[in-house]
C-alpha atoms as a PDB file:
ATOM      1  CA  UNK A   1       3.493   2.775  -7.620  1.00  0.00           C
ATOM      2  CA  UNK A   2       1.326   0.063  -7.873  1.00  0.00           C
ATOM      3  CA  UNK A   3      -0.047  -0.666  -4.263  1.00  0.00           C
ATOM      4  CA  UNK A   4       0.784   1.822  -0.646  1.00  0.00           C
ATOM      5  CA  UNK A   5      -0.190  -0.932   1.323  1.00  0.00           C
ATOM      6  CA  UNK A   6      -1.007  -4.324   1.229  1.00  0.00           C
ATOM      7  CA  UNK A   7      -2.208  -4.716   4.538  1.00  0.00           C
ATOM      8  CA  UNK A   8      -6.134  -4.713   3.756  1.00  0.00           C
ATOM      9  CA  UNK A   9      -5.368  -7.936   1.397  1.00  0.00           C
ATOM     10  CA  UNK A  10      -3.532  -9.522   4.136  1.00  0.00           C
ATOM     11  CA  UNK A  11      -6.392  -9.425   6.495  1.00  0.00           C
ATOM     12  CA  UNK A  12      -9.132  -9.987   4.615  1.00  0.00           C
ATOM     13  CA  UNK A  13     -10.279 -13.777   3.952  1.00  0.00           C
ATOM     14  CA  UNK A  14     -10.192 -15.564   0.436  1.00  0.00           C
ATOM     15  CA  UNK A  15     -14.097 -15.219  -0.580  1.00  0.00           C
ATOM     16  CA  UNK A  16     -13.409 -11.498   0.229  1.00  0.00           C
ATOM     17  CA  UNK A  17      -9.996 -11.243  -1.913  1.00  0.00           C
ATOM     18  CA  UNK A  18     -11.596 -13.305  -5.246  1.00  0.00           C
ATOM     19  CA  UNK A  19     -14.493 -10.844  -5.062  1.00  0.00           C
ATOM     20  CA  UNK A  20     -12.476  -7.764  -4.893  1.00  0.00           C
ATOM     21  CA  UNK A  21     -10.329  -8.767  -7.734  1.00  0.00           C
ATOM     22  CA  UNK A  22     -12.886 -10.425  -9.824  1.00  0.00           C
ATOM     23  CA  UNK A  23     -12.233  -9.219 -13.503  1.00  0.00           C
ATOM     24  CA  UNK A  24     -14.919 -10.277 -16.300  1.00  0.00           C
ATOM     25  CA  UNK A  25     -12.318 -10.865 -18.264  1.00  0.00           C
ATOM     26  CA  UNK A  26      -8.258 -10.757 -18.701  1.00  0.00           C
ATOM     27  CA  UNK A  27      -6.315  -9.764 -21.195  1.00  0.00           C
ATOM     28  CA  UNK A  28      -2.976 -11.551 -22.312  1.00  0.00           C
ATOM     29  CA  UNK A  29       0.125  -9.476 -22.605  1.00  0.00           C
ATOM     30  CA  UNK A  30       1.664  -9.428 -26.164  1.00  0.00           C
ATOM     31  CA  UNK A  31       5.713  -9.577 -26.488  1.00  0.00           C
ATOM     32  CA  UNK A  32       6.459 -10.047 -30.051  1.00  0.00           C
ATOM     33  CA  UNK A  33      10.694 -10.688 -28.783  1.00  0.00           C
ATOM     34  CA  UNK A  34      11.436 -10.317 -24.614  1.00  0.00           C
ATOM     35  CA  UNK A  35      14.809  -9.057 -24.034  1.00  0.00           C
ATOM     36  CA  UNK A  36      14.702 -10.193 -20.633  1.00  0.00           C
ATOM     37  CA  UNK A  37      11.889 -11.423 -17.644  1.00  0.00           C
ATOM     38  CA  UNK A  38      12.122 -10.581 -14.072  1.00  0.00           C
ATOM     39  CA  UNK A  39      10.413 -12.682 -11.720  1.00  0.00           C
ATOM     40  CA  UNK A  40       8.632 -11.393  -8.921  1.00  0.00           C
ATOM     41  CA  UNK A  41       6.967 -12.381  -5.850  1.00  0.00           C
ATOM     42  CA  UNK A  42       3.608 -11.131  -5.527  1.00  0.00           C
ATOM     43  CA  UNK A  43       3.662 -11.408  -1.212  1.00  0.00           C
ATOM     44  CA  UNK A  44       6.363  -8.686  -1.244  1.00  0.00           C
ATOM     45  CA  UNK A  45       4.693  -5.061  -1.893  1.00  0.00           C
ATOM     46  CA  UNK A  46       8.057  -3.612  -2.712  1.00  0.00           C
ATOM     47  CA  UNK A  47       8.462  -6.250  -5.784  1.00  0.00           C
ATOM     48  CA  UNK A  48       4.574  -5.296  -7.110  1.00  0.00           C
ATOM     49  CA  UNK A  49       5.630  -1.718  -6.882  1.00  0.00           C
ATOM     50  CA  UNK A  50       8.160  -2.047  -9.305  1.00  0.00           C
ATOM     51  CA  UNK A  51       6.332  -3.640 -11.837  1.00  0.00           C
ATOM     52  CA  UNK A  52       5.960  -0.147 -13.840  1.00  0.00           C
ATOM     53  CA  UNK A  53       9.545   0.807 -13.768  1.00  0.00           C
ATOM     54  CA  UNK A  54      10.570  -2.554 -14.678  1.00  0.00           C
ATOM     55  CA  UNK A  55      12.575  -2.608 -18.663  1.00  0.00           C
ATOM     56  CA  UNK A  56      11.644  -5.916 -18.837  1.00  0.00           C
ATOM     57  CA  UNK A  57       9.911  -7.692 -21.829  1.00  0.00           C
ATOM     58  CA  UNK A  58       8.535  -9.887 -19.818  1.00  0.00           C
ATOM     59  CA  UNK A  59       7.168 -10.164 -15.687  1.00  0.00           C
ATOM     60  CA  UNK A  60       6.405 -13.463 -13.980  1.00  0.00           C
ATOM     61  CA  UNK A  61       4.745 -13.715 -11.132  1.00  0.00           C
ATOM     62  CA  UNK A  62       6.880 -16.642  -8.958  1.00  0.00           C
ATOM     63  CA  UNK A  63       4.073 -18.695  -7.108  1.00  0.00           C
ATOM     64  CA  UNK A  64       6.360 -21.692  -6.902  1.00  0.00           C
ATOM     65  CA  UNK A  65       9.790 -21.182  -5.347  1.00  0.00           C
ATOM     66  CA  UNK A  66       9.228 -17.776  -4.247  1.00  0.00           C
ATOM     67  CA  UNK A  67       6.026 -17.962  -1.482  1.00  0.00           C
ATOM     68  CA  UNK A  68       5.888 -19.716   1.141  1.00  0.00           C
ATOM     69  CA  UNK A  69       3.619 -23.344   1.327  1.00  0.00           C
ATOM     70  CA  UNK A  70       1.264 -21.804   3.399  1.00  0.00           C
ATOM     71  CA  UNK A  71       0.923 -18.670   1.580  1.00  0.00           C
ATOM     72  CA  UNK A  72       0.756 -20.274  -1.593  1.00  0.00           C
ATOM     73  CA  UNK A  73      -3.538 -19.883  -1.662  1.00  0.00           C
ATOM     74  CA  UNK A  74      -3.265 -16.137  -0.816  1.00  0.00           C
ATOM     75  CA  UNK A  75      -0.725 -15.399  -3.654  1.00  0.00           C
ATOM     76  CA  UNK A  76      -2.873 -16.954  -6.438  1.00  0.00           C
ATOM     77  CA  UNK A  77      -5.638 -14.845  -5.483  1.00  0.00           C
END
């Protein structure tokens, strides 16, 4: 399990959010071949929880079609 609660990220403003996930730097995934992607949406904490048990090759994040106009800030953060 990824996240018990998501409730402290819903409440907490956007300067707050970037600065608590602030990473000096990412690293890209590498997938030689996916078998398969599941797309996920990152509002929902049951979907982020099942990132780990996923057998997927590959996981996208939906930011488009699956959050909400409004939301749509929050979720890239």
């Amino acid at each position: 399990m990824i996240f018990e609660d998501i409730t402290p990220f819903e409440t907490m403003d956007e300067a707050a959010l970037e600065q608590r996930i602030a990473t000096p730097s990412r690293k890209k995934a590498e997938v030689s071949q996916p078998r398969s992607a599941m797309m996920l949406n990152p509002l929902k904490l049951k979907h982020l929880n099942r990132i780990d048990d996923l057998d997927a090759g590959i996981v996208v994040i939906n930011l488009e079609d699956g959050v909400a106009p409004q939301m749509k800030r929050r979720a890239l953060l």
